[in-house]
N, C-alpha and C. Protein backbone atom coordinates (compact mmCIF):
# COMPACT_ATOMS: atom_id res chain seq x y z
N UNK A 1 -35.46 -174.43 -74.17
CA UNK A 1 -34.71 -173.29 -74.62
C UNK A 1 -33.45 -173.15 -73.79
N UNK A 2 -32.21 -172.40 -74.49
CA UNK A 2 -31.31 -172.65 -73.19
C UNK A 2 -31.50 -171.28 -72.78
N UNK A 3 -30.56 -171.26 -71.63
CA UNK A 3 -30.74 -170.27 -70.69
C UNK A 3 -30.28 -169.12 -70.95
N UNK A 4 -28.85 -169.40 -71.39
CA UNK A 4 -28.27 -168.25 -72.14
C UNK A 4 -28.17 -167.44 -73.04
N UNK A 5 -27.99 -165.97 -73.07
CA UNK A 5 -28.83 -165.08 -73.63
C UNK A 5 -27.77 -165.04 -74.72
N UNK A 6 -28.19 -164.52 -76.03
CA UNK A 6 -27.20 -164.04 -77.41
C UNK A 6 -25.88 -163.35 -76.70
N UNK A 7 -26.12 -162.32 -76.33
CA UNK A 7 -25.07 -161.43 -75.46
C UNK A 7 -24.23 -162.11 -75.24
N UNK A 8 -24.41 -163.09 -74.26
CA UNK A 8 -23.90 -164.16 -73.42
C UNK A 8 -22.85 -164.68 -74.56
N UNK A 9 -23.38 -165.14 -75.30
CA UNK A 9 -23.15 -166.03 -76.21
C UNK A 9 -21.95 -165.26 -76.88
N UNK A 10 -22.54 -164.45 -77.37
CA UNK A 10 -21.23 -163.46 -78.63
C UNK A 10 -20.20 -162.82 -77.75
N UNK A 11 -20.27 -162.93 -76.19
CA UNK A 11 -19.42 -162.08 -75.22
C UNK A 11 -18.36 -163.60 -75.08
N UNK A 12 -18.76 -164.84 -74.90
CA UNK A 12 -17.90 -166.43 -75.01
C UNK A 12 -17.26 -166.39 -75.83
N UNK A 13 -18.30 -165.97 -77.34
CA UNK A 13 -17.36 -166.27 -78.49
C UNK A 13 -16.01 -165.31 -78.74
N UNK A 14 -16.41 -164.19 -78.40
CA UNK A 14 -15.36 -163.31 -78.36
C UNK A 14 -14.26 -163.79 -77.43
N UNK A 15 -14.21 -163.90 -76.73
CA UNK A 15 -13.10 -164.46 -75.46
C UNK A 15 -12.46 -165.63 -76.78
N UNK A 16 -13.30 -166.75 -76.55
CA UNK A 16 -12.40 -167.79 -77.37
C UNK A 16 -11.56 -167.33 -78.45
N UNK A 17 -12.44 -166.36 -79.68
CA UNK A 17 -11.26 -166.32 -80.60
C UNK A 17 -10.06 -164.96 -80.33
N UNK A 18 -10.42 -165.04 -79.26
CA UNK A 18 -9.20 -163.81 -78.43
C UNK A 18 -7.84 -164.32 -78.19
N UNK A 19 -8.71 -165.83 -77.71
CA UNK A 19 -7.27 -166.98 -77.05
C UNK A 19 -6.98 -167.70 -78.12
N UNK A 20 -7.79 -167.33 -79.50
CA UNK A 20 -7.00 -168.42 -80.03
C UNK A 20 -6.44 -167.40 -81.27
N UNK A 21 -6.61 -166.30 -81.47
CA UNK A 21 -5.41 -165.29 -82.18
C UNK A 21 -4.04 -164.93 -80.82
N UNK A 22 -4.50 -164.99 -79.41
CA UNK A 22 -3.12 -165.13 -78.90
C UNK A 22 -2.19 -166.01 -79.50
N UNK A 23 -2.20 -167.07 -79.75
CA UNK A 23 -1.37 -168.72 -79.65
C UNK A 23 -1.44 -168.70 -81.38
N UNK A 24 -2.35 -168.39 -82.00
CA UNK A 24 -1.83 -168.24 -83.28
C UNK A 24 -0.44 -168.14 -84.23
N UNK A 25 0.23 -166.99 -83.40
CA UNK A 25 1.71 -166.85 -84.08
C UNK A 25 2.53 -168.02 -83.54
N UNK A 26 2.46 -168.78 -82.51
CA UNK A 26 3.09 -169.47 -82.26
C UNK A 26 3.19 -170.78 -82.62
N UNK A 27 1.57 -171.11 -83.40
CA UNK A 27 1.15 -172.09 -83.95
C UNK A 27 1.85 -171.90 -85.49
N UNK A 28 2.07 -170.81 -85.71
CA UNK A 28 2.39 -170.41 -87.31
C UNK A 28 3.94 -170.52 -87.51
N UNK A 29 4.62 -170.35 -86.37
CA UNK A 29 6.37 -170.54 -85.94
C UNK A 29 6.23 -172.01 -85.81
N UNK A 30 5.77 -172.66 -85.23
CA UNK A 30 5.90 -174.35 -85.02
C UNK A 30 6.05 -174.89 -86.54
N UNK A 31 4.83 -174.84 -87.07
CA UNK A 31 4.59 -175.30 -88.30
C UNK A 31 6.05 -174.58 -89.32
N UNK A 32 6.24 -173.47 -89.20
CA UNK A 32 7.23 -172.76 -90.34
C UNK A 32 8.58 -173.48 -89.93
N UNK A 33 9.23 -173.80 -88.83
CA UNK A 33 10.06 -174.07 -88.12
C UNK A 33 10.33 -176.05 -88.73
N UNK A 34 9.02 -176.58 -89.29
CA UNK A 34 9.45 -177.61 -89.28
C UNK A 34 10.75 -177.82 -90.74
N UNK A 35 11.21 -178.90 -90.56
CA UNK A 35 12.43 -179.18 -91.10
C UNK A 35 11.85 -179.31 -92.58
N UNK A 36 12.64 -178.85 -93.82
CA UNK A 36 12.06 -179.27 -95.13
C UNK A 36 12.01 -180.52 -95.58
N UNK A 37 12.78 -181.80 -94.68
CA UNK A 37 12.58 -182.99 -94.56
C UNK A 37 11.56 -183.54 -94.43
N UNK A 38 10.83 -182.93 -93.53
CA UNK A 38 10.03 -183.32 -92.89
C UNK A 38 8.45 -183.62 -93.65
N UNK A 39 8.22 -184.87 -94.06
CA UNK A 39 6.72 -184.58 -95.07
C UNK A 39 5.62 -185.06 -93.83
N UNK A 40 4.50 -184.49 -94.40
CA UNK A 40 3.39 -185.22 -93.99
C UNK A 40 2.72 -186.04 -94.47
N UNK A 41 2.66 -187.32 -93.97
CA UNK A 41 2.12 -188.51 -94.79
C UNK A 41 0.70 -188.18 -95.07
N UNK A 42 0.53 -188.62 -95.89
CA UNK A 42 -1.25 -188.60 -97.03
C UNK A 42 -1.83 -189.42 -95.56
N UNK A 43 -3.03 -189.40 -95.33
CA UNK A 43 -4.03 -190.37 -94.87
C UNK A 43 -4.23 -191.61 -95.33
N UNK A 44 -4.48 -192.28 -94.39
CA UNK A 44 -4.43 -193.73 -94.86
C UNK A 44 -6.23 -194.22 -94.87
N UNK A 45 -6.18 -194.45 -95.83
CA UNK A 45 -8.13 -194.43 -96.24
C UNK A 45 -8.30 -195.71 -95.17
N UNK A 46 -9.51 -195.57 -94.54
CA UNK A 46 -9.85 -196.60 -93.60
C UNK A 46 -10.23 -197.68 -94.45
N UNK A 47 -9.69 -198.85 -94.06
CA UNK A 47 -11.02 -199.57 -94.48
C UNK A 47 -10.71 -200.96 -93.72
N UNK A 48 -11.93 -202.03 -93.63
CA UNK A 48 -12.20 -202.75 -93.53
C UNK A 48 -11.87 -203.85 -93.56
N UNK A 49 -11.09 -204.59 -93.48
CA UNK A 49 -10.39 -205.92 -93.58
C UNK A 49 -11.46 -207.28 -93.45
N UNK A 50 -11.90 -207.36 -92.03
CA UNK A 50 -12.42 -208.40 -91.77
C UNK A 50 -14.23 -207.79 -91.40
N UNK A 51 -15.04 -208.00 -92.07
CA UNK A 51 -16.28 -207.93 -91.48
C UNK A 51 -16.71 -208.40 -90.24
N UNK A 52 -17.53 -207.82 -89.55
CA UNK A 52 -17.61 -208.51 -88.02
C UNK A 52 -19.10 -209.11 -88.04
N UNK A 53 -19.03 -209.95 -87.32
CA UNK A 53 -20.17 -210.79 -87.13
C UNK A 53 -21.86 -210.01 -87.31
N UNK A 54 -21.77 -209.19 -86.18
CA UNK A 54 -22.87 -207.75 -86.56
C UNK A 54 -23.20 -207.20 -87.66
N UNK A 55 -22.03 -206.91 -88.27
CA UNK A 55 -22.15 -206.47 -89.87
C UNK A 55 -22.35 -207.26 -90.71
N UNK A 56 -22.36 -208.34 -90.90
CA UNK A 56 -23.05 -209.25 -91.51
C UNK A 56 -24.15 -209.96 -91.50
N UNK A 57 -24.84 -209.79 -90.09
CA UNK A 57 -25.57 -210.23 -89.84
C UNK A 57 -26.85 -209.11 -90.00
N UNK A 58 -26.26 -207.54 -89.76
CA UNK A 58 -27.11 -206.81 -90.44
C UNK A 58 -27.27 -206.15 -91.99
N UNK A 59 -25.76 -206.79 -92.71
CA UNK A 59 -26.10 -207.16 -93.55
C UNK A 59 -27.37 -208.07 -94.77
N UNK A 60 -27.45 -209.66 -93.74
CA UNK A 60 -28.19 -210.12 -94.31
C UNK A 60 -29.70 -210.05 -93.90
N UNK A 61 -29.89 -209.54 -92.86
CA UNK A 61 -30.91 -208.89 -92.70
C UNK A 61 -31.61 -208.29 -93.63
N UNK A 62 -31.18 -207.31 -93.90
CA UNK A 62 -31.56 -206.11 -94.47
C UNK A 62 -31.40 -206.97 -96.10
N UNK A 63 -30.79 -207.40 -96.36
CA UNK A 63 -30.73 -208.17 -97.62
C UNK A 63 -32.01 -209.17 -98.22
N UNK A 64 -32.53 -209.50 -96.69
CA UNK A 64 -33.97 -210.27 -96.35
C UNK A 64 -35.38 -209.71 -96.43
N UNK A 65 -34.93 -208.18 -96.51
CA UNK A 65 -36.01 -206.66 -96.13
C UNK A 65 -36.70 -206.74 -94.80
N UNK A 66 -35.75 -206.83 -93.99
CA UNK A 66 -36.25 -206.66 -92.85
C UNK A 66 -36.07 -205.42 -92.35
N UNK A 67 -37.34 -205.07 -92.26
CA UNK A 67 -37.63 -203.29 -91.60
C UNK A 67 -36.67 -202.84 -90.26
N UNK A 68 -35.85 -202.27 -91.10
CA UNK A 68 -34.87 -202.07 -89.39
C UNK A 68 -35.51 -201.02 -87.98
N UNK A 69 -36.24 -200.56 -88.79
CA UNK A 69 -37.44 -199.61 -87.84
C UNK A 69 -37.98 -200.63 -86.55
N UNK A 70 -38.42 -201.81 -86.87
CA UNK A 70 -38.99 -202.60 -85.68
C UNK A 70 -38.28 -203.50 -84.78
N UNK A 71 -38.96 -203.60 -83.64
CA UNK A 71 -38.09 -204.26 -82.33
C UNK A 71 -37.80 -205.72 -83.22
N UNK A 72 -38.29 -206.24 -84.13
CA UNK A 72 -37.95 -207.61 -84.18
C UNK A 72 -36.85 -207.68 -84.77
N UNK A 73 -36.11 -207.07 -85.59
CA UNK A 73 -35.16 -206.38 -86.44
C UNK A 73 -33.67 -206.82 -85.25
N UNK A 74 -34.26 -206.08 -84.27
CA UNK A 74 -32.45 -206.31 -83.21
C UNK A 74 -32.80 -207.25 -82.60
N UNK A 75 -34.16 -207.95 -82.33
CA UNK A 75 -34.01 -209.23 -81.32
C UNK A 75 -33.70 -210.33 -82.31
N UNK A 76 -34.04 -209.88 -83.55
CA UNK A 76 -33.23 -211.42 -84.43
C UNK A 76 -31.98 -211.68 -84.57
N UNK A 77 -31.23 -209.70 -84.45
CA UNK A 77 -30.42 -209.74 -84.90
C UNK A 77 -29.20 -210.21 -83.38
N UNK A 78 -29.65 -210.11 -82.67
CA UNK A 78 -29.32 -210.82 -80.99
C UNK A 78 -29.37 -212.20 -81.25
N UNK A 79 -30.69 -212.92 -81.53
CA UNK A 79 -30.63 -214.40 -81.63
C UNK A 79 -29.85 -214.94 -82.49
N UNK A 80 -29.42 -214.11 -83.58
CA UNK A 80 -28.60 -214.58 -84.93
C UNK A 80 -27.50 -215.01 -84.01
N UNK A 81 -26.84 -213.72 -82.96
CA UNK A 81 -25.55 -213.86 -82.55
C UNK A 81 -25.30 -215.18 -81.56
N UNK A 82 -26.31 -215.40 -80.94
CA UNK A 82 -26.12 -215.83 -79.95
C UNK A 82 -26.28 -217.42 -80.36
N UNK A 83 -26.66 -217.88 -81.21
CA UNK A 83 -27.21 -218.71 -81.69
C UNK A 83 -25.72 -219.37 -82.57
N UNK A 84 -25.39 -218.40 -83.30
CA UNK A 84 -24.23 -218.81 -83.81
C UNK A 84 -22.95 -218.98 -82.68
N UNK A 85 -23.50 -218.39 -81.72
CA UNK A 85 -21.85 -218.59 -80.43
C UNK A 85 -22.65 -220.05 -80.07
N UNK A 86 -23.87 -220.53 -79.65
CA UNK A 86 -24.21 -221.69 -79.15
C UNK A 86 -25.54 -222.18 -79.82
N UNK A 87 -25.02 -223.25 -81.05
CA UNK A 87 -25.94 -223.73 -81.92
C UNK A 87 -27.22 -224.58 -80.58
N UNK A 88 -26.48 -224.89 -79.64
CA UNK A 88 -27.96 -226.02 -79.02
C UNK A 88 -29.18 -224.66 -78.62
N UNK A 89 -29.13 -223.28 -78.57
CA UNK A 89 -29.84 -222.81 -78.11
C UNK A 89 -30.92 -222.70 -79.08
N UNK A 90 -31.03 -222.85 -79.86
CA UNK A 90 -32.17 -223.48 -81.24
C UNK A 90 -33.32 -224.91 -80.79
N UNK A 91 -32.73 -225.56 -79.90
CA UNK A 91 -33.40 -226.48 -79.17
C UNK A 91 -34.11 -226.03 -77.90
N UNK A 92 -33.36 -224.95 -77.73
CA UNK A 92 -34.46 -224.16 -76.51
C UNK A 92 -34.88 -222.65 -76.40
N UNK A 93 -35.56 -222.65 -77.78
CA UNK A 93 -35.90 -221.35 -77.91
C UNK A 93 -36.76 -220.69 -76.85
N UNK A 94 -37.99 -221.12 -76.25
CA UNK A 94 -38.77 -220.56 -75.51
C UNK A 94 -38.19 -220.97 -73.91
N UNK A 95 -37.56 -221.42 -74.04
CA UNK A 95 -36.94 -222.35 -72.28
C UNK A 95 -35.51 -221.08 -72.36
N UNK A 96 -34.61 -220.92 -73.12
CA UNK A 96 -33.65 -220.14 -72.75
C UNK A 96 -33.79 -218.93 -73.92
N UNK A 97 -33.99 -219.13 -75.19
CA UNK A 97 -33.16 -218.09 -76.16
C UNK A 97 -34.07 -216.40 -76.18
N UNK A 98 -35.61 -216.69 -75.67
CA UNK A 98 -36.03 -216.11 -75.91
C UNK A 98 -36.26 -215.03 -74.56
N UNK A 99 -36.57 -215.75 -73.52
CA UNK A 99 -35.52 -215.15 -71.62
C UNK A 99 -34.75 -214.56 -72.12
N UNK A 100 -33.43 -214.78 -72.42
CA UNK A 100 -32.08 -214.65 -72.97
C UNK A 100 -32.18 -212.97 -73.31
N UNK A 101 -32.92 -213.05 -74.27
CA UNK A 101 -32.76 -211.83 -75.61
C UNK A 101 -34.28 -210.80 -74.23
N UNK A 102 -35.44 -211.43 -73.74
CA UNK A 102 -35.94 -210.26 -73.18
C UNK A 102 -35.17 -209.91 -71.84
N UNK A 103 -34.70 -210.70 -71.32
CA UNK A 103 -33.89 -209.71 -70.16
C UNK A 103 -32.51 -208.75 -70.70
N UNK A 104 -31.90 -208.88 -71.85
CA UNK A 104 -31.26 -207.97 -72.59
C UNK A 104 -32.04 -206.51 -72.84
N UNK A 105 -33.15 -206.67 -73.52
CA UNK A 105 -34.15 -205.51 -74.21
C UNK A 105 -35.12 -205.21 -72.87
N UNK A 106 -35.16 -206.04 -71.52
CA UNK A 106 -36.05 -205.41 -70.89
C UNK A 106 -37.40 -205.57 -70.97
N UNK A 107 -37.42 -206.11 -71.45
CA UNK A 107 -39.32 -206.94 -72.13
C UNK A 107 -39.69 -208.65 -71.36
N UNK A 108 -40.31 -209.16 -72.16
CA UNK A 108 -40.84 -210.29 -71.67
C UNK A 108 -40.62 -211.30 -73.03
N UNK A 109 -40.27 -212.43 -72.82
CA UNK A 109 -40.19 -213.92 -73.60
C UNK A 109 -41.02 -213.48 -74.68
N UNK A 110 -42.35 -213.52 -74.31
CA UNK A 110 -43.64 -213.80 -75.38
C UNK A 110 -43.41 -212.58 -76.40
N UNK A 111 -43.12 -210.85 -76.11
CA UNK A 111 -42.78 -210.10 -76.85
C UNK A 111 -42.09 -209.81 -77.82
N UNK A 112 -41.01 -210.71 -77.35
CA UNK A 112 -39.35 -210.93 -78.03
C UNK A 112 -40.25 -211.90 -79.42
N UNK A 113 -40.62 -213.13 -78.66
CA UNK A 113 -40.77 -214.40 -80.11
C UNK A 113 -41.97 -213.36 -81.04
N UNK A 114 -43.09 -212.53 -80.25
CA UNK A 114 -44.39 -211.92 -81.02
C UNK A 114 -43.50 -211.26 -82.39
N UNK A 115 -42.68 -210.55 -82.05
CA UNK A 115 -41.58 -209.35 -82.54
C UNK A 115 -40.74 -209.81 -83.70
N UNK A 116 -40.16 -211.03 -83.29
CA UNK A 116 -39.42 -211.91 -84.06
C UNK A 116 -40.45 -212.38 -85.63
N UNK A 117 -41.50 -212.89 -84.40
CA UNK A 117 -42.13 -213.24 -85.56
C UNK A 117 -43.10 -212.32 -86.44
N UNK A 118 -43.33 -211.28 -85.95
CA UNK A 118 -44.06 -210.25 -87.18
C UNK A 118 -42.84 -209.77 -88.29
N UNK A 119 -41.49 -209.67 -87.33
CA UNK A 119 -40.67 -209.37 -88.81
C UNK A 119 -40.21 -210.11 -89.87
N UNK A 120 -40.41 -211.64 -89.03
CA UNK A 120 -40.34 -212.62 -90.78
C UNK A 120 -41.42 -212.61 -91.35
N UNK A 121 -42.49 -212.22 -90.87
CA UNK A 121 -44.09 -212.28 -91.35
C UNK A 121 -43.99 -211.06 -92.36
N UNK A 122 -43.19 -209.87 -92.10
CA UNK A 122 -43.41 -208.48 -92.95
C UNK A 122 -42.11 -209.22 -94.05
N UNK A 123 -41.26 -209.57 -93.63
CA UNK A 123 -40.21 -210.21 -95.05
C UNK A 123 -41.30 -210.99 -96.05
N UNK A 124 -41.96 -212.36 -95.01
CA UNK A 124 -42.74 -212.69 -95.96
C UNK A 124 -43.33 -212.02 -96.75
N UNK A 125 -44.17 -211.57 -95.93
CA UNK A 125 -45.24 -210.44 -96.73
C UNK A 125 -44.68 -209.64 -98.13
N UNK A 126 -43.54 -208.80 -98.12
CA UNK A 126 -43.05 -208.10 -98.91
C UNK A 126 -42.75 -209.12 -100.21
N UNK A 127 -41.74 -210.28 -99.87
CA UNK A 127 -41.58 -211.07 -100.63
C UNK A 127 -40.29 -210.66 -101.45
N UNK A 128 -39.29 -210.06 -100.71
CA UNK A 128 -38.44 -209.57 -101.65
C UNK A 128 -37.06 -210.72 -102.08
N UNK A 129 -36.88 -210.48 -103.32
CA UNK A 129 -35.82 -210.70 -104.14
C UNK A 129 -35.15 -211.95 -103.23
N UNK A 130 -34.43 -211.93 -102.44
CA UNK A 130 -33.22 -212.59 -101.70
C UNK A 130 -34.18 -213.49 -101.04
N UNK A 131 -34.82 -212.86 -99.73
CA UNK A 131 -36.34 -213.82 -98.91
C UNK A 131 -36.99 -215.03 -100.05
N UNK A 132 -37.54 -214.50 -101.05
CA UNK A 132 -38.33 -215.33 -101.80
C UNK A 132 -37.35 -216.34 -102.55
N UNK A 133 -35.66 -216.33 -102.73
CA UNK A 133 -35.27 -217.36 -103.09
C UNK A 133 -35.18 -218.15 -102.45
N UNK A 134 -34.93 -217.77 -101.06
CA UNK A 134 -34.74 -218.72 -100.17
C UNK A 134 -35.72 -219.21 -99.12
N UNK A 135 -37.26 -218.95 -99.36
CA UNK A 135 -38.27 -219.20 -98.45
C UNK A 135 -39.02 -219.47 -99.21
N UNK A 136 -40.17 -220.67 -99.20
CA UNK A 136 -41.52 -220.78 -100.64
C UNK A 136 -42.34 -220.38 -99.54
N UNK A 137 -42.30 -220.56 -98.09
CA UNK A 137 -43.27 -219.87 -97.35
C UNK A 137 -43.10 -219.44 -96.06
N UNK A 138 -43.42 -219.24 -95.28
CA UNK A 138 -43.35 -218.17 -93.78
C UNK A 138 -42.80 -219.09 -92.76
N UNK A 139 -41.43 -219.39 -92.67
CA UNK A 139 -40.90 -220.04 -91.51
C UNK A 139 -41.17 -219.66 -90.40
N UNK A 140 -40.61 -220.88 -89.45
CA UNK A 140 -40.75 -220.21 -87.48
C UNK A 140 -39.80 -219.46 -87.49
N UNK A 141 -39.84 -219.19 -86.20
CA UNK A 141 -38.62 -218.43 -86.25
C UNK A 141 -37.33 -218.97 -85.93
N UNK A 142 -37.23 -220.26 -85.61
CA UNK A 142 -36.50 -220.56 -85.10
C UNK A 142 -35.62 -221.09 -86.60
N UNK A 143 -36.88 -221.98 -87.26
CA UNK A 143 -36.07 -222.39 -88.78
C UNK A 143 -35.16 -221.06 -89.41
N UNK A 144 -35.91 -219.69 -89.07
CA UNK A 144 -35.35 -218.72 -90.08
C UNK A 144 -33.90 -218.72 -89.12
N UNK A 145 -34.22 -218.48 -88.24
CA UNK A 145 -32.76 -218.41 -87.28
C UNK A 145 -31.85 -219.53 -87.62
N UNK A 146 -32.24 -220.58 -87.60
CA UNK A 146 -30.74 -221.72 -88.35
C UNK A 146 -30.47 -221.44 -89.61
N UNK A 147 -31.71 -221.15 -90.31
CA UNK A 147 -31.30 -220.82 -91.76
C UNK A 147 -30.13 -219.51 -91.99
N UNK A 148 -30.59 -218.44 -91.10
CA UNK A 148 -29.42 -217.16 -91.28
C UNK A 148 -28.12 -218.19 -90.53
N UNK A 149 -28.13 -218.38 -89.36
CA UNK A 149 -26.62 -218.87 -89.15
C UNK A 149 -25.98 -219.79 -89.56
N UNK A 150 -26.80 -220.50 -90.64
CA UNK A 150 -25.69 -221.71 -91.64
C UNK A 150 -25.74 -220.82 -93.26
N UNK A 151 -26.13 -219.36 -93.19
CA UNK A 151 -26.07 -218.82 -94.45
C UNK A 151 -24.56 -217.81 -94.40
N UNK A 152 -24.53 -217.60 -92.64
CA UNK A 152 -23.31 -216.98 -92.28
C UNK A 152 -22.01 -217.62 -91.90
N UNK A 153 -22.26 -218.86 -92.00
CA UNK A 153 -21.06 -219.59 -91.96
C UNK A 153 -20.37 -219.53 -93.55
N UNK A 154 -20.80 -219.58 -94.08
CA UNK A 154 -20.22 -219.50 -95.57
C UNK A 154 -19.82 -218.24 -96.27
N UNK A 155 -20.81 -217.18 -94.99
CA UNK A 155 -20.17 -215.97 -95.82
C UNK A 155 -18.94 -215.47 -94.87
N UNK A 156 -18.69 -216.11 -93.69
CA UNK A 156 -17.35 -215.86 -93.05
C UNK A 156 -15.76 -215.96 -93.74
């Protein structure tokens, strides 16, 4: 609970909009004062140019139905990255990639690959749409991991 009492509270609020009907008229002279020249440009709608590696990668994730709720979800989505900055680390998954990703998260090797691998196990499992074109059955993890980073080279 916080500490401060309603009173408290409506006695702050009062002060603030005290100081801010002071400065008001002066805010209302600035603005009136500007030149009839003078337009204000429309907003420029944000958007997106180049997708970033992350976003695509949790893109295809999630495209895979991978439950973003579980730890295996960001340690794939770590190995995706890292994997694509240095393809030989696919040759040493349990010697470096998987160290790698638990001293990041704070865990242990064996947790990271357990994690990894229950969330291609729940893709399997589900069997959805995108997964099932591209899997007839329950890869390692390491296959699924080359498989996403030669699926993201093409979508770069």
């Amino acid at each position: 609970m916080n500490s401060t009492s309603t009173p408290q509270i409506l006695e702050d609020l009062k002060v603030t909009a005290e100081k801010f009907l002071a400065v008001y008229p002066e805010i209302c002279a600035l603005v009136a004062a500007q030149p009839a020249t003078a337009q204000i440009s429309e907003p420029i709608p944000y958007q997106i140019t180049e997708k970033s590696e992350e976003h695509l990668i949790s893109q295809l994730l999630q495209k895979l139905g991978t439950p973003l709720h579980i730890k295996g979800y960001r340690y794939l989505s770590t190995a995706i990255q890292m994997v694509s900055q240095d393809y030989l680390l696919l040759f040493a998954v349990t010697k470096e990639l998987y160290p790698s990703i638990a001293k990041i998260y704070d865990t242990t090797p064996s947790r990271v690959e357990r994690a990894m691998r229950h969330a291609v196990r729940v893709m399997d499992r589900n069997g959805g749409g995108y997964y099932s074109l591209n899997f007839t059955s329950q890869p390692t993890n390491s296959e699924f991991l080359a498989w996403c980073v030669e699926t993201l080279k093409f979508q770069k």
